[in-house]
C-alpha atoms as a PDB file:
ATOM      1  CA  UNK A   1       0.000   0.000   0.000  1.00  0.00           C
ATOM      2  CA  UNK A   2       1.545   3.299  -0.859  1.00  0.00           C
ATOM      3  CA  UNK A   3       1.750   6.037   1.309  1.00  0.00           C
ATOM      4  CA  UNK A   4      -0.422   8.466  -0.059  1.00  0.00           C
ATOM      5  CA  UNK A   5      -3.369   5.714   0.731  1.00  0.00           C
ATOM      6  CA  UNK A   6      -2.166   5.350   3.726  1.00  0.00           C
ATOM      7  CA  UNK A   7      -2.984   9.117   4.805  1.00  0.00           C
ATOM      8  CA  UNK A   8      -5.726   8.929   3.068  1.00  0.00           C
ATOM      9  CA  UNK A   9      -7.067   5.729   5.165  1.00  0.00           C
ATOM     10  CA  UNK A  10      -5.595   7.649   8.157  1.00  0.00           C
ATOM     11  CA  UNK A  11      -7.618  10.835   7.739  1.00  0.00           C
ATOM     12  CA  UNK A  12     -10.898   8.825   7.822  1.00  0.00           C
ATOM     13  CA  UNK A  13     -10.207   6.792  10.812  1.00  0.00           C
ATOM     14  CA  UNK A  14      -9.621   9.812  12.748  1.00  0.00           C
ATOM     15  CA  UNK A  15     -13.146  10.524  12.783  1.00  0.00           C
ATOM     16  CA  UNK A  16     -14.570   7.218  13.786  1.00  0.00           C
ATOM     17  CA  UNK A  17     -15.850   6.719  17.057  1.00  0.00           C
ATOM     18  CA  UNK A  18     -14.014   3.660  19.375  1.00  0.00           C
ATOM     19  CA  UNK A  19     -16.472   1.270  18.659  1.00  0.00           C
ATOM     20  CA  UNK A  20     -16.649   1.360  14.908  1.00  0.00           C
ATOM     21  CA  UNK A  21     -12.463   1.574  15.363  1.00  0.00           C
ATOM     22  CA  UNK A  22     -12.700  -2.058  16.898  1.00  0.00           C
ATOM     23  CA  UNK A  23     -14.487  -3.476  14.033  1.00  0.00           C
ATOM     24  CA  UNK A  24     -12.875  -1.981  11.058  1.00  0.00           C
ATOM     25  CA  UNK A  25      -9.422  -3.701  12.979  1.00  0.00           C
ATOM     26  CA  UNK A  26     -11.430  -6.807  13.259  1.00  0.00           C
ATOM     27  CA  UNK A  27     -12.129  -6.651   9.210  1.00  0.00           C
ATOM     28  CA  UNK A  28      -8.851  -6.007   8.663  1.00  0.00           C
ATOM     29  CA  UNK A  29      -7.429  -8.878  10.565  1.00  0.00           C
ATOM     30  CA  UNK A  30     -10.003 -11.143   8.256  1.00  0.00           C
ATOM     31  CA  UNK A  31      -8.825  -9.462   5.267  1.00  0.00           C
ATOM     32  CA  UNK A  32      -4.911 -10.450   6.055  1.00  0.00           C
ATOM     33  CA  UNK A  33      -5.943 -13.793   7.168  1.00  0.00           C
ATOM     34  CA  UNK A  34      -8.375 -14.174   3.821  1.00  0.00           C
ATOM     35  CA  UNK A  35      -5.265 -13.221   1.623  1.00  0.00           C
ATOM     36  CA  UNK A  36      -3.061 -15.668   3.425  1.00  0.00           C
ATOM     37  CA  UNK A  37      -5.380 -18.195   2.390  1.00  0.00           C
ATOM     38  CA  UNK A  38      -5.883 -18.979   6.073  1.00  0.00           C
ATOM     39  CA  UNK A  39      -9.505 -19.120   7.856  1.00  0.00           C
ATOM     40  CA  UNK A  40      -9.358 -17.731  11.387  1.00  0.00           C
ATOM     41  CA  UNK A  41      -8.175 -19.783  14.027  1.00  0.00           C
ATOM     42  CA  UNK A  42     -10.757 -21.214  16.419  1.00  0.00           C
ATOM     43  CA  UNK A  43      -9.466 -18.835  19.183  1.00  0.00           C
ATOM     44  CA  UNK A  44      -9.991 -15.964  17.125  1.00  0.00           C
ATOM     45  CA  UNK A  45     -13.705 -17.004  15.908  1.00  0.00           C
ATOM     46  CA  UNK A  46     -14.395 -17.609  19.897  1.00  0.00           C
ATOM     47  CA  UNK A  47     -13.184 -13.863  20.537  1.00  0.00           C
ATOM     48  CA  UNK A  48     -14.930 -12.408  17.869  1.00  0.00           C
ATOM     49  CA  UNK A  49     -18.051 -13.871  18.288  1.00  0.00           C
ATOM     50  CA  UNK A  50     -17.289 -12.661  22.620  1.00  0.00           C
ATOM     51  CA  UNK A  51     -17.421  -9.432  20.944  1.00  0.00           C
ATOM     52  CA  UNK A  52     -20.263  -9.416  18.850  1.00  0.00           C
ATOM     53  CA  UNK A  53     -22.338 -11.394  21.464  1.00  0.00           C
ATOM     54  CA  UNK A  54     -21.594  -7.998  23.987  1.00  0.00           C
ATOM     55  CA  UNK A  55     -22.893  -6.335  21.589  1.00  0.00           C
ATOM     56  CA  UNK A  56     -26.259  -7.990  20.436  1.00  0.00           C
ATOM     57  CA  UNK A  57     -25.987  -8.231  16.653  1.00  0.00           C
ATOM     58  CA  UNK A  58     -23.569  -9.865  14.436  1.00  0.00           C
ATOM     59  CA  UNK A  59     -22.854  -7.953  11.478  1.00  0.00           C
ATOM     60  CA  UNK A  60     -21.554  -9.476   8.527  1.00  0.00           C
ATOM     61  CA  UNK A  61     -20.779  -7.670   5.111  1.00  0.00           C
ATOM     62  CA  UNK A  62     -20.425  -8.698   1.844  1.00  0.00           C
ATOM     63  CA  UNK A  63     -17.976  -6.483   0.724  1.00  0.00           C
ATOM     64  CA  UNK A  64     -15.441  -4.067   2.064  1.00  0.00           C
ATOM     65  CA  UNK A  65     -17.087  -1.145   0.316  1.00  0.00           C
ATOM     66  CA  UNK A  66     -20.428  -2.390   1.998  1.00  0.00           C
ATOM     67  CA  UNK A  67     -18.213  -1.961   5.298  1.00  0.00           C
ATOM     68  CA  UNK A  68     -17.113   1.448   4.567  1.00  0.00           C
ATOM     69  CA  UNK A  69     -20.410   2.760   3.391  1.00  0.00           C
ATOM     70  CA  UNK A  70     -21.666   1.535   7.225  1.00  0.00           C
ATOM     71  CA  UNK A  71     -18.678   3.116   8.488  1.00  0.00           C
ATOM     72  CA  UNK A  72     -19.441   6.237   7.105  1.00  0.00           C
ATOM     73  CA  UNK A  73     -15.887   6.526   5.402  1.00  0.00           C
ATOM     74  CA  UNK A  74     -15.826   7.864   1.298  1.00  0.00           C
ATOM     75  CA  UNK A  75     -13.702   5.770  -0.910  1.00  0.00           C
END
């Protein structure tokens, strides 16, 4: 990823509250793990799903600009 994304990706995450923080690290984890070829660990599944159980809901998306779009961040 080249810099100039990088700042980019920067200046929207500086506006995102905590919560909305968590998850967009949690999507990125998947997406590293997805390129790798690798599913998440059980361990990891268990703490997401701790996570999303706190919460109420389970979200799932279907795309990362599906993510974004709920994130409120313009790509």
């Amino acid at each position: 990823m080249n810099t100039a994304m990088k700042n980019q990706i920067i200046q929207e995450l500086d506006s995102l509250p905590d919560q909305k923080g968590y998850t967009l690290l949690d999507f990125v984890h998947f997406l590293k793990q997805e390129q790798k070829g690798n599913s998440p660990n059980a361990e990891t599944n268990e703490a997401i799903n701790e996570v999303e159980n706190d919460k109420g809901e389970l979200k799932t998306y279907n795309s990362a600009s599906e993510l974004f779009e709920d994130l409120a961040i313009e790509i």
